[in-house]
C-alpha atoms as a PDB file:
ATOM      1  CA  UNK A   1       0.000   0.000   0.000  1.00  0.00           C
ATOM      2  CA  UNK A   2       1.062   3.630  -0.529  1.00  0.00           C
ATOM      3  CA  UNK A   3       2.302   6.080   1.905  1.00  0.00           C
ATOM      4  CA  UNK A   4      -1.719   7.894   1.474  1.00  0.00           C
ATOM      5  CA  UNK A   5      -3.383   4.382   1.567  1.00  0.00           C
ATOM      6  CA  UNK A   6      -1.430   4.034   5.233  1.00  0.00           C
ATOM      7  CA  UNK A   7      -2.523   7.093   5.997  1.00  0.00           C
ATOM      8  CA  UNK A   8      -6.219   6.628   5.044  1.00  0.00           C
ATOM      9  CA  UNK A   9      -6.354   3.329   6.607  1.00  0.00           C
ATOM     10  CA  UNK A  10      -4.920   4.484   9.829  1.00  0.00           C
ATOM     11  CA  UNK A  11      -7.571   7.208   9.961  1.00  0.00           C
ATOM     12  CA  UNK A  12     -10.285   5.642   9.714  1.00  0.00           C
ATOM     13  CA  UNK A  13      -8.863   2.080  12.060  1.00  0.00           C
ATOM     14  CA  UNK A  14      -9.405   5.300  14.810  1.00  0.00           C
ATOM     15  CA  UNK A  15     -12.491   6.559  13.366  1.00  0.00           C
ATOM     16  CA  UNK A  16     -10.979  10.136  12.959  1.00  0.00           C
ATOM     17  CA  UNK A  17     -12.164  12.520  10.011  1.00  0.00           C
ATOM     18  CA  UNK A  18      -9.644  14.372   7.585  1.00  0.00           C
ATOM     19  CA  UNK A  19     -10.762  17.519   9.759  1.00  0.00           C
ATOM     20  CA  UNK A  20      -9.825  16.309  12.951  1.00  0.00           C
ATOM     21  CA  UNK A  21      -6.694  14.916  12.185  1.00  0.00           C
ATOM     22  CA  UNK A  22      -5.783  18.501  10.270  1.00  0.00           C
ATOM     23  CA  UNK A  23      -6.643  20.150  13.674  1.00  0.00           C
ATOM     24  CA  UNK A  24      -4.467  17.942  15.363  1.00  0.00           C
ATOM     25  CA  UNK A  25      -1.595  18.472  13.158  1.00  0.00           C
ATOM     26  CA  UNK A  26      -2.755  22.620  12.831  1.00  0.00           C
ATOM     27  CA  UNK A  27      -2.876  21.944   9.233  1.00  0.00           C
ATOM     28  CA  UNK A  28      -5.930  22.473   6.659  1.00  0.00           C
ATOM     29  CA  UNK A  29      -7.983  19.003   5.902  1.00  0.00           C
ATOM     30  CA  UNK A  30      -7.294  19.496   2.034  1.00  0.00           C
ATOM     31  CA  UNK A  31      -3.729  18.997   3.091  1.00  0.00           C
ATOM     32  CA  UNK A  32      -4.725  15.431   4.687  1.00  0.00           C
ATOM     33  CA  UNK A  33      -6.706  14.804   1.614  1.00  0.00           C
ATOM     34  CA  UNK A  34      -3.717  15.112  -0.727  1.00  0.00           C
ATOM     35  CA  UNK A  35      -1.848  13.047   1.235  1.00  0.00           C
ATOM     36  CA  UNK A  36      -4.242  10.682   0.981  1.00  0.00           C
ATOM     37  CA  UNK A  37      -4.757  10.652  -2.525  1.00  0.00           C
ATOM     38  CA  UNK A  38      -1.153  10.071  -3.165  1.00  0.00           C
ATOM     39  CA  UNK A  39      -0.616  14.027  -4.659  1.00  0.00           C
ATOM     40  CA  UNK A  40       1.655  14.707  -1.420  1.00  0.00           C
ATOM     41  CA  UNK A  41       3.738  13.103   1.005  1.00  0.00           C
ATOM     42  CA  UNK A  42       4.082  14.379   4.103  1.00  0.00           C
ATOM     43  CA  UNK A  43       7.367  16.096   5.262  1.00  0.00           C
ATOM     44  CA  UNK A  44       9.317  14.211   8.243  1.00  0.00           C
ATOM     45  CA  UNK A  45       7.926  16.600  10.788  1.00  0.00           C
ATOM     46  CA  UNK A  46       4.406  15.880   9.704  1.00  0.00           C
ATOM     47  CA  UNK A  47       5.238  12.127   9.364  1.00  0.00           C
ATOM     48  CA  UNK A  48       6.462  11.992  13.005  1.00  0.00           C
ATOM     49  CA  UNK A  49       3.475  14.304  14.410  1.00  0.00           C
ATOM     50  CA  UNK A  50       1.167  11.594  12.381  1.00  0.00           C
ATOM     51  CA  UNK A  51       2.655   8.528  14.134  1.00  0.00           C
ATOM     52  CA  UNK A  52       2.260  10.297  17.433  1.00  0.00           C
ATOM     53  CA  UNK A  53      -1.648  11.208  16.474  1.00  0.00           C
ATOM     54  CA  UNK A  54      -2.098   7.285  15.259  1.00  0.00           C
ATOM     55  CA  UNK A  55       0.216   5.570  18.223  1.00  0.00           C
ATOM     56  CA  UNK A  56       2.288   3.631  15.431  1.00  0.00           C
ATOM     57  CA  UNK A  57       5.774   3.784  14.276  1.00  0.00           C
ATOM     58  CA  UNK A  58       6.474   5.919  11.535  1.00  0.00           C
ATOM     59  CA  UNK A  59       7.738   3.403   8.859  1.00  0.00           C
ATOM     60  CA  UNK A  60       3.792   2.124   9.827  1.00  0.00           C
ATOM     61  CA  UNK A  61       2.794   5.139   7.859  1.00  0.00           C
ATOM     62  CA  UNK A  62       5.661   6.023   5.460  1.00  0.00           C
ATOM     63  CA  UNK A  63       6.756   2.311   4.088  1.00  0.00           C
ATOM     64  CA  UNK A  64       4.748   1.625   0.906  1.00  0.00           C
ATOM     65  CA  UNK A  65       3.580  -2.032   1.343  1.00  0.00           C
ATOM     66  CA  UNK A  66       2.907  -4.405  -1.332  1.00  0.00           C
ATOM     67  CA  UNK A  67       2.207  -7.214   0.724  1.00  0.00           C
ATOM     68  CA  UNK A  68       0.419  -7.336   4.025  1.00  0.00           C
ATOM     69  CA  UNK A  69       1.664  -9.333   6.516  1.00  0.00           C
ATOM     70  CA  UNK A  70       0.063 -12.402   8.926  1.00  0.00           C
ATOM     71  CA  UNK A  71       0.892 -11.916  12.131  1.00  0.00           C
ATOM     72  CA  UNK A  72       0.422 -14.422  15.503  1.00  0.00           C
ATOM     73  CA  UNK A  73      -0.566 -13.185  18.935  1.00  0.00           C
ATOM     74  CA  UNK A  74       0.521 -16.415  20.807  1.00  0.00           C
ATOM     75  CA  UNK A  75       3.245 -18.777  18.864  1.00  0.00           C
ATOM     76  CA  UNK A  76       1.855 -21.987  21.110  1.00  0.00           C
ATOM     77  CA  UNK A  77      -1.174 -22.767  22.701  1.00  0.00           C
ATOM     78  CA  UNK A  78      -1.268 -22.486  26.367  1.00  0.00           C
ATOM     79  CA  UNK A  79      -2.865 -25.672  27.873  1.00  0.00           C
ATOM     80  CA  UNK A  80       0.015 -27.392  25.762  1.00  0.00           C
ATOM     81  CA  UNK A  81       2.583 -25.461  27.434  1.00  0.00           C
ATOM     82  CA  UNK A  82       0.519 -26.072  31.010  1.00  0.00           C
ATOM     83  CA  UNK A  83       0.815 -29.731  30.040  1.00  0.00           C
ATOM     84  CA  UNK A  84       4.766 -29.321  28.844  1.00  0.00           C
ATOM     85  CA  UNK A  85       5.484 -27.606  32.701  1.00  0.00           C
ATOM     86  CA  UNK A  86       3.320 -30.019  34.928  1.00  0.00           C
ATOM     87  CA  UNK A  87       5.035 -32.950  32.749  1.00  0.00           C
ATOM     88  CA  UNK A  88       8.117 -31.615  33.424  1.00  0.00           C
ATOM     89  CA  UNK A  89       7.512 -30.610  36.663  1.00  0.00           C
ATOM     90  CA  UNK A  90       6.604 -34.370  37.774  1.00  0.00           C
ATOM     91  CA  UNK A  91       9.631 -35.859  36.164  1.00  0.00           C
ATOM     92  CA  UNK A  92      11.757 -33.529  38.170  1.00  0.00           C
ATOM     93  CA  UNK A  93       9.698 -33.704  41.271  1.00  0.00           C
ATOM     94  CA  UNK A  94       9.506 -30.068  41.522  1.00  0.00           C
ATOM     95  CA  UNK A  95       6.886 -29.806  44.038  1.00  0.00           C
ATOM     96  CA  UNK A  96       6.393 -26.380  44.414  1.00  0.00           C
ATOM     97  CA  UNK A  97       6.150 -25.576  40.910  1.00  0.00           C
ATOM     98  CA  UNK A  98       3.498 -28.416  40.440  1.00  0.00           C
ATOM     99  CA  UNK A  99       0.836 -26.256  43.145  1.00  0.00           C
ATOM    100  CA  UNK A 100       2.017 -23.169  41.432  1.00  0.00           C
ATOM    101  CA  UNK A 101       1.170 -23.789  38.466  1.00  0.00           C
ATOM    102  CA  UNK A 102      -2.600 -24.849  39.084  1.00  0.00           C
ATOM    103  CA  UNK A 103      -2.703 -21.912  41.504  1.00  0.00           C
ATOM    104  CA  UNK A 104      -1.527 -19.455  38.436  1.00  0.00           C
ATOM    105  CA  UNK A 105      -4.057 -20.722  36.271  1.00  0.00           C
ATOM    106  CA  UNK A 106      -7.029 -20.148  38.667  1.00  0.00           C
ATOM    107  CA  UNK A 107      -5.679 -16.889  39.658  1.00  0.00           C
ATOM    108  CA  UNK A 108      -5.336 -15.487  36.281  1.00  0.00           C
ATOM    109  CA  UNK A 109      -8.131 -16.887  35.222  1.00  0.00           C
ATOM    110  CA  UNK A 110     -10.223 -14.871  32.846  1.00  0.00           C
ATOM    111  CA  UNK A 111      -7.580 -11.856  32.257  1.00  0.00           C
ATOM    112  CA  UNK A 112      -6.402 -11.453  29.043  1.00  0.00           C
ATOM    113  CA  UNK A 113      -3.060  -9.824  27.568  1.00  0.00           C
ATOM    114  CA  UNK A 114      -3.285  -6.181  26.836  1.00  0.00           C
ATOM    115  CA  UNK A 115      -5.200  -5.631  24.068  1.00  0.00           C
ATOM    116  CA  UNK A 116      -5.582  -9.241  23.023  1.00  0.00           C
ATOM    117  CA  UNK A 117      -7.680 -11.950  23.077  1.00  0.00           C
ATOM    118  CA  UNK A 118      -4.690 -14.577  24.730  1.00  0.00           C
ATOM    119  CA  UNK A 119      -5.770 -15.673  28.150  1.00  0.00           C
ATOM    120  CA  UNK A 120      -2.907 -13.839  30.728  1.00  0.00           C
ATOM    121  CA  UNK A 121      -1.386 -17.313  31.794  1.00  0.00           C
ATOM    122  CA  UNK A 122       0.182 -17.894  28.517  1.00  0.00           C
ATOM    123  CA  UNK A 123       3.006 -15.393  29.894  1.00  0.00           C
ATOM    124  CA  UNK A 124       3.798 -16.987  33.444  1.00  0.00           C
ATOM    125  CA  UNK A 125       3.522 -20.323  31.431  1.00  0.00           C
ATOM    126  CA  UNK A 126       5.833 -18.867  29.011  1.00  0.00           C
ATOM    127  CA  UNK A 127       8.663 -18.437  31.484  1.00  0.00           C
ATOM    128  CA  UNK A 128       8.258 -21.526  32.637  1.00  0.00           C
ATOM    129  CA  UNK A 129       8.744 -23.032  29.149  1.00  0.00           C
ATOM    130  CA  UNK A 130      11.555 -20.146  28.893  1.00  0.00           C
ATOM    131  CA  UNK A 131      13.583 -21.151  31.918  1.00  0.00           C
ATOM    132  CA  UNK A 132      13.143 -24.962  31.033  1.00  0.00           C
ATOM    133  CA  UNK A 133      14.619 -24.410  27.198  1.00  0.00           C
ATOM    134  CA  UNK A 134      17.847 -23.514  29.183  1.00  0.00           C
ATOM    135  CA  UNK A 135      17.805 -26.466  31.220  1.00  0.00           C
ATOM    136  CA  UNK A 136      16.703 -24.762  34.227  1.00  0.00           C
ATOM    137  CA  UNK A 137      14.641 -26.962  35.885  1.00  0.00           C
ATOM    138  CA  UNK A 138      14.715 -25.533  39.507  1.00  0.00           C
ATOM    139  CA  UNK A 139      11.587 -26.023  41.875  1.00  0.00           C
ATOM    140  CA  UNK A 140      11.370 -22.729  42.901  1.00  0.00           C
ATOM    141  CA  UNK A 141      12.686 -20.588  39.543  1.00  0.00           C
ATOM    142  CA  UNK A 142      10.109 -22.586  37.868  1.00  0.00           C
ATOM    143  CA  UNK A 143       7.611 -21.676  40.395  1.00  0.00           C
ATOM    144  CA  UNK A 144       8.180 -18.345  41.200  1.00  0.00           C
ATOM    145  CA  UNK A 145       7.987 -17.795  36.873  1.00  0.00           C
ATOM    146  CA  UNK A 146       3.850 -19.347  37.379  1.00  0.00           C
ATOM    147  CA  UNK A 147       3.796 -16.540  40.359  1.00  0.00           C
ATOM    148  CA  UNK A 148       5.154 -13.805  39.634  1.00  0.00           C
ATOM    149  CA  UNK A 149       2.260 -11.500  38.696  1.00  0.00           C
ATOM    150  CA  UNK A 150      -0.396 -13.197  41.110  1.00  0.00           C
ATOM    151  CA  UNK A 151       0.359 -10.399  44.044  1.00  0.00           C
ATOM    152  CA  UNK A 152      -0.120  -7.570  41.636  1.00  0.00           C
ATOM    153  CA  UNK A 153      -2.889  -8.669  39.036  1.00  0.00           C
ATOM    154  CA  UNK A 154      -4.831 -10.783  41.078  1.00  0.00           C
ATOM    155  CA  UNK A 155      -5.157  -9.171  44.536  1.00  0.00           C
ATOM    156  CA  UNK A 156      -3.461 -12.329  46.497  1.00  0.00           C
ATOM    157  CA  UNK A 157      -1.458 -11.832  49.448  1.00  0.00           C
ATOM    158  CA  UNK A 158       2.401 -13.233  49.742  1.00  0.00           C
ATOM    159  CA  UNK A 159       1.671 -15.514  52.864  1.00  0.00           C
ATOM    160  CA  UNK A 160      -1.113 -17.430  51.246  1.00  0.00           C
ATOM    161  CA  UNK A 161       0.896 -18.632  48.234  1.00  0.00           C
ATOM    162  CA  UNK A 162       0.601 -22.662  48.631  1.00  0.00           C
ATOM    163  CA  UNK A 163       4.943 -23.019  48.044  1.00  0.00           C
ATOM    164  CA  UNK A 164       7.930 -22.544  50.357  1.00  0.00           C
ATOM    165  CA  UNK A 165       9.634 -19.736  51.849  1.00  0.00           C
ATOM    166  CA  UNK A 166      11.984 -18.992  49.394  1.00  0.00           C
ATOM    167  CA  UNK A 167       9.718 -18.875  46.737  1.00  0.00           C
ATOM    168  CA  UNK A 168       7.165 -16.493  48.439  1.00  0.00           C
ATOM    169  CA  UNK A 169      10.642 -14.579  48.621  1.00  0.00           C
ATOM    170  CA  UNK A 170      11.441 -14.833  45.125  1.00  0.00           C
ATOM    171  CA  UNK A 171       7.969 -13.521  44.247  1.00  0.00           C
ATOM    172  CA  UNK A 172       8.181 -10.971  46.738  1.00  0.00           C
ATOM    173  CA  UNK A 173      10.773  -9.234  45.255  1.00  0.00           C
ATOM    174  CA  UNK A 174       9.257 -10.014  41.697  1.00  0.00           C
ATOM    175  CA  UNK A 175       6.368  -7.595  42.795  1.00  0.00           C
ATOM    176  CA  UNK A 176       6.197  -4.161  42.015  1.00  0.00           C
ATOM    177  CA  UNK A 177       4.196  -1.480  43.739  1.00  0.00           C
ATOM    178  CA  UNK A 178       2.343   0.594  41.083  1.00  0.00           C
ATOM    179  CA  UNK A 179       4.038   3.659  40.455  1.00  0.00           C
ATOM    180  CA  UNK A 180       3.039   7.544  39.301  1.00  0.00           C
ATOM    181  CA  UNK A 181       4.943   9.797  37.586  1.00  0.00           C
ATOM    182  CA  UNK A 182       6.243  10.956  40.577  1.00  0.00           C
ATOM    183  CA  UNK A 183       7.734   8.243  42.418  1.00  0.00           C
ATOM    184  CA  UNK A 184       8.448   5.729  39.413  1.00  0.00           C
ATOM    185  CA  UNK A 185      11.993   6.596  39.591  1.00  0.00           C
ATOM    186  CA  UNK A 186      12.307   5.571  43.025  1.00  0.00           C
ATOM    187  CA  UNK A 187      10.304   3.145  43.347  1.00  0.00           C
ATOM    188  CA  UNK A 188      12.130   1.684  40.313  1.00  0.00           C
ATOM    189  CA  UNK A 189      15.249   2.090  41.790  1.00  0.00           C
ATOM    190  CA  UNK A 190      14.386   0.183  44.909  1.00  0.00           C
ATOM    191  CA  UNK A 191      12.341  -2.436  42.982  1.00  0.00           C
ATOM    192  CA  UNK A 192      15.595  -3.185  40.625  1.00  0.00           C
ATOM    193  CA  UNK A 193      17.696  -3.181  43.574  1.00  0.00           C
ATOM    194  CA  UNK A 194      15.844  -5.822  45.922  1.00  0.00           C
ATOM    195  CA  UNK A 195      15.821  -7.806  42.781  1.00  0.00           C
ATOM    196  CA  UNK A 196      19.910  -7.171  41.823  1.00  0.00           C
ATOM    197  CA  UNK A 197      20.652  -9.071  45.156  1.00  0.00           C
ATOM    198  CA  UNK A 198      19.308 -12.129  44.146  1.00  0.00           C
ATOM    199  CA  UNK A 199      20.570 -14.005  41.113  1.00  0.00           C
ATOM    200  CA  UNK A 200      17.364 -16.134  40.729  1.00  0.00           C
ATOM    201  CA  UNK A 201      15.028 -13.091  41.255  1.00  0.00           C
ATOM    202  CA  UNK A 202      17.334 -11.249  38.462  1.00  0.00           C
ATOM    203  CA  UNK A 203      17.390 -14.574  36.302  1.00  0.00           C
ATOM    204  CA  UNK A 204      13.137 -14.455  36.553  1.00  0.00           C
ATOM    205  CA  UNK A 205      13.232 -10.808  35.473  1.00  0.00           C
ATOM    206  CA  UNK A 206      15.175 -10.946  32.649  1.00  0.00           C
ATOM    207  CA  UNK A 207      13.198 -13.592  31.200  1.00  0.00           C
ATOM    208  CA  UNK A 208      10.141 -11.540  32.130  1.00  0.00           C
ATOM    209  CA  UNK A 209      11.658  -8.845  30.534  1.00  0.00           C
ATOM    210  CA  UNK A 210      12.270 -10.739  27.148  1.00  0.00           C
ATOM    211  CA  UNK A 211       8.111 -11.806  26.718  1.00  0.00           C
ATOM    212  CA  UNK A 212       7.091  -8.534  27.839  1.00  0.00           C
ATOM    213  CA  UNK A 213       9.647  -6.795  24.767  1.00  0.00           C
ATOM    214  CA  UNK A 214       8.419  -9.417  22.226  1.00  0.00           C
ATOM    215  CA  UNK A 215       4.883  -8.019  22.603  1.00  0.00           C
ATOM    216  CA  UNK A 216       5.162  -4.757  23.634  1.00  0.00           C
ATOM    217  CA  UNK A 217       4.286  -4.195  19.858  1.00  0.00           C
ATOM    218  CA  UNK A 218       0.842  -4.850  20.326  1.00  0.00           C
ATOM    219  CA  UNK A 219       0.119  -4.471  23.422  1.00  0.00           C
ATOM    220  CA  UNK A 220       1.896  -1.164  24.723  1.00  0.00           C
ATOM    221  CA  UNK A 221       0.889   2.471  23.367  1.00  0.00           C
ATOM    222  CA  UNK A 222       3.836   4.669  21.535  1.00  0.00           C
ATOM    223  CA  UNK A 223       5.021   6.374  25.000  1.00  0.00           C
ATOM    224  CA  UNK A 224       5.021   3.343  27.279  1.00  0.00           C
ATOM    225  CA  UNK A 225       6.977   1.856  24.374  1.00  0.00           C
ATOM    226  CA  UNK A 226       9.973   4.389  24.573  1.00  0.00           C
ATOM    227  CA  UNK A 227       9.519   3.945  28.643  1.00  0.00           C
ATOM    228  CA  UNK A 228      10.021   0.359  28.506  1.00  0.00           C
ATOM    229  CA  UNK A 229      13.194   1.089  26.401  1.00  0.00           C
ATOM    230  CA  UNK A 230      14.323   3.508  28.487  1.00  0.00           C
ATOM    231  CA  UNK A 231      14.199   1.374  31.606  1.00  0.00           C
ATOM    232  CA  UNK A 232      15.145  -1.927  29.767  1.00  0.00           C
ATOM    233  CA  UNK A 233      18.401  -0.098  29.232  1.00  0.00           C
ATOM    234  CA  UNK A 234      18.893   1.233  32.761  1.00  0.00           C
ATOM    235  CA  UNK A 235      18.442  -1.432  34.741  1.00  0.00           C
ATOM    236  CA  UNK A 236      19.103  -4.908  32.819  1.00  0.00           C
ATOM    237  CA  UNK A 237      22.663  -4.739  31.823  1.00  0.00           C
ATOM    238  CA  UNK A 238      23.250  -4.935  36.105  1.00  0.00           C
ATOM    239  CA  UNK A 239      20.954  -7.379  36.053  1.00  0.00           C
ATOM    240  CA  UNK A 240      22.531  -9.548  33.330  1.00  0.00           C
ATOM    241  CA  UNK A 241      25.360  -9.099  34.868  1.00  0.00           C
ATOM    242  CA  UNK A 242      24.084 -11.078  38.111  1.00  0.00           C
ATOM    243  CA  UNK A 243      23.003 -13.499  36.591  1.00  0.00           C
ATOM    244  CA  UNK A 244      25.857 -14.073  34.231  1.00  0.00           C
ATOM    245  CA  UNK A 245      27.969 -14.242  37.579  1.00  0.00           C
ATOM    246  CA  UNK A 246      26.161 -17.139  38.626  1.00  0.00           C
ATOM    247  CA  UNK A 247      28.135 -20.185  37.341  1.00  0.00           C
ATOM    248  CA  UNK A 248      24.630 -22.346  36.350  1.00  0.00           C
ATOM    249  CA  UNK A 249      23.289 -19.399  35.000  1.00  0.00           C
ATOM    250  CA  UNK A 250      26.325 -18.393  32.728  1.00  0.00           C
ATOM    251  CA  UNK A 251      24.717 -19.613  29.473  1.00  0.00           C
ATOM    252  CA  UNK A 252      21.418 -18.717  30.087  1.00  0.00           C
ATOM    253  CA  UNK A 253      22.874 -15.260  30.774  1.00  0.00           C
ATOM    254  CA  UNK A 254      24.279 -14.889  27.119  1.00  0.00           C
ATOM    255  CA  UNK A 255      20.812 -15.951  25.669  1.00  0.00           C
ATOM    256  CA  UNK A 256      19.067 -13.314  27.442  1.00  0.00           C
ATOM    257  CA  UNK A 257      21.090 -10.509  26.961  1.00  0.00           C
ATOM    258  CA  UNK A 258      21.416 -11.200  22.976  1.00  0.00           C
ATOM    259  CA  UNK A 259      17.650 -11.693  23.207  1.00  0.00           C
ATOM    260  CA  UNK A 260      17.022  -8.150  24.841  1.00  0.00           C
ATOM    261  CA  UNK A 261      19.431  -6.150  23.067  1.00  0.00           C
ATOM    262  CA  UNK A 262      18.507  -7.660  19.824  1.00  0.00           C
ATOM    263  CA  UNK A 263      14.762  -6.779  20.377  1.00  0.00           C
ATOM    264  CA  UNK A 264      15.663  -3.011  21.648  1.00  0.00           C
ATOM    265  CA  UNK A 265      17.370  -2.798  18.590  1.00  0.00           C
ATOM    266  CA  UNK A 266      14.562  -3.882  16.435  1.00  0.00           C
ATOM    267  CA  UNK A 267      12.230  -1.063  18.167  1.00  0.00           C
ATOM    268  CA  UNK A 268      14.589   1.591  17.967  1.00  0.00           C
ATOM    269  CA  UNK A 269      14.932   0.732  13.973  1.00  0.00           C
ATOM    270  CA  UNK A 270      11.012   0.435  13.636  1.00  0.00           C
ATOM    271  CA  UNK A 271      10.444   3.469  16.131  1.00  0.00           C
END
């Protein structure tokens, strides 16, 4: 499609009129209209002011596309990856993970990923499958991955978790008060901290890190994008750096960071 057929379709995906995206840019509607019928292009300034009207990147608007992409919300179905972990998590007799993961999938049940239609579990689940790819197959890594968003997305307390005490710990440290624009850099700060001391909270995070980047895309508006850059690149490369000082978690520690930096990468390209 051409740079006006982007345009156009973008428009009217928001149900916006040429009028009141020309108010928004301060520019007259026959303006948008041009563009639109391909007699134009917008100038970088107006390209950039578009993408920030639309919440997309700007090669969204100003790549001509001949061929429209399929994309997938969810690259594997989540009661197969429920039955991968609770396989794997008899075989290895992990016994905490085993009640955490039937607790995680009645706690999160019926929440969905932003702006999707993929039941919320599929992301614990998929740290679990994450963690287990790189032979990490440690009771309470594996459970604390099924836990880790329980205390803030579904209202349960610590002490009630049905594992032992150094999971509730791990997850404990996983769990992030909500923040304002305010105190988010402190809170942040002591958040990334607790979480720095503890190679297998740092280890969690950094996988958490790498599912939330991979759909971000969809599932995060334009601003909270450039946020989650800004703190991916703040606080991970200490945290990497934890983890790749743990001697079982050396390898793992080179996956992760090629997987982060090669997905910031892609954003900053697309952005």
């Amino acid at each position: 499609m051409s740079i006006g057929m982007n345009i156009k379709n973008l428009r009217e995906e928001r149900r916006l009129t040429q009028e009141q995206v020309a108010d928004a840019l301060g520019i007259s509607f026959q303006a948008v209209s041009s563009w639109e019928r391909d007699e134009y292009k917008p100038d970088t300034d107006k390209l950039i002011r578009l993408a920030e009207l639309f919440d997309v990147s700007v090669s969204a608007i100003a790549e001509e596309r001949h061929k429209a992409f399929k994309t997938k919300e969810a690259i594997y179905n989540w009661e197969h990856m429920k039955t991968y972990v609770k396989t794997t998590a008899k075989n290895f007799k992990l016994r905490n993970a085993l009640k955490a993961i039937d607790y995680a999938v009645e706690a999160h049940e019926g929440q969905k990923r932003k702006k999707s239609g993929i039941p919320y579990i599929y992301h614990p689940l998929n740290l679990a499958c994450h963690a287990l790819s790189m032979d990490i197959a440690e009771d309470e890594i594996i459970a604390a991955c099924m836990l880790h968003d329980v205390i803030e997305d579904c209202g349960r307390r610590l002490e009630d978790l049905p594992v032992n005490d150094e999971t509730k710990e791990l997850v404990g440290l996983l769990t992030c008060e909500e923040t304002t624009d305010d105190n988010r850099d402190r809170i942040l700060k002591e958040y990334y901290g607790g979480i720095l001391a503890n190679p297998k909270a740092a280890l969690i995070k950094c996988m958490d890190r790498c599912n939330n980047l991979t759909t971000m895309s969809w599932g995060l508006s334009r601003e909270r994008i450039y946020r989650m850059i800004r703190e991916t690149e703040e606080y991970y490369p200490k945290l990497l750096d934890a983890v790749k000082a743990t001697p079982e978690y050396n390898s793992a520690a080179w996956l992760l960071k090629y997987q982060i930096e090669s997905m910031l990468d892609i954003y900053k390209r697309l952005m």
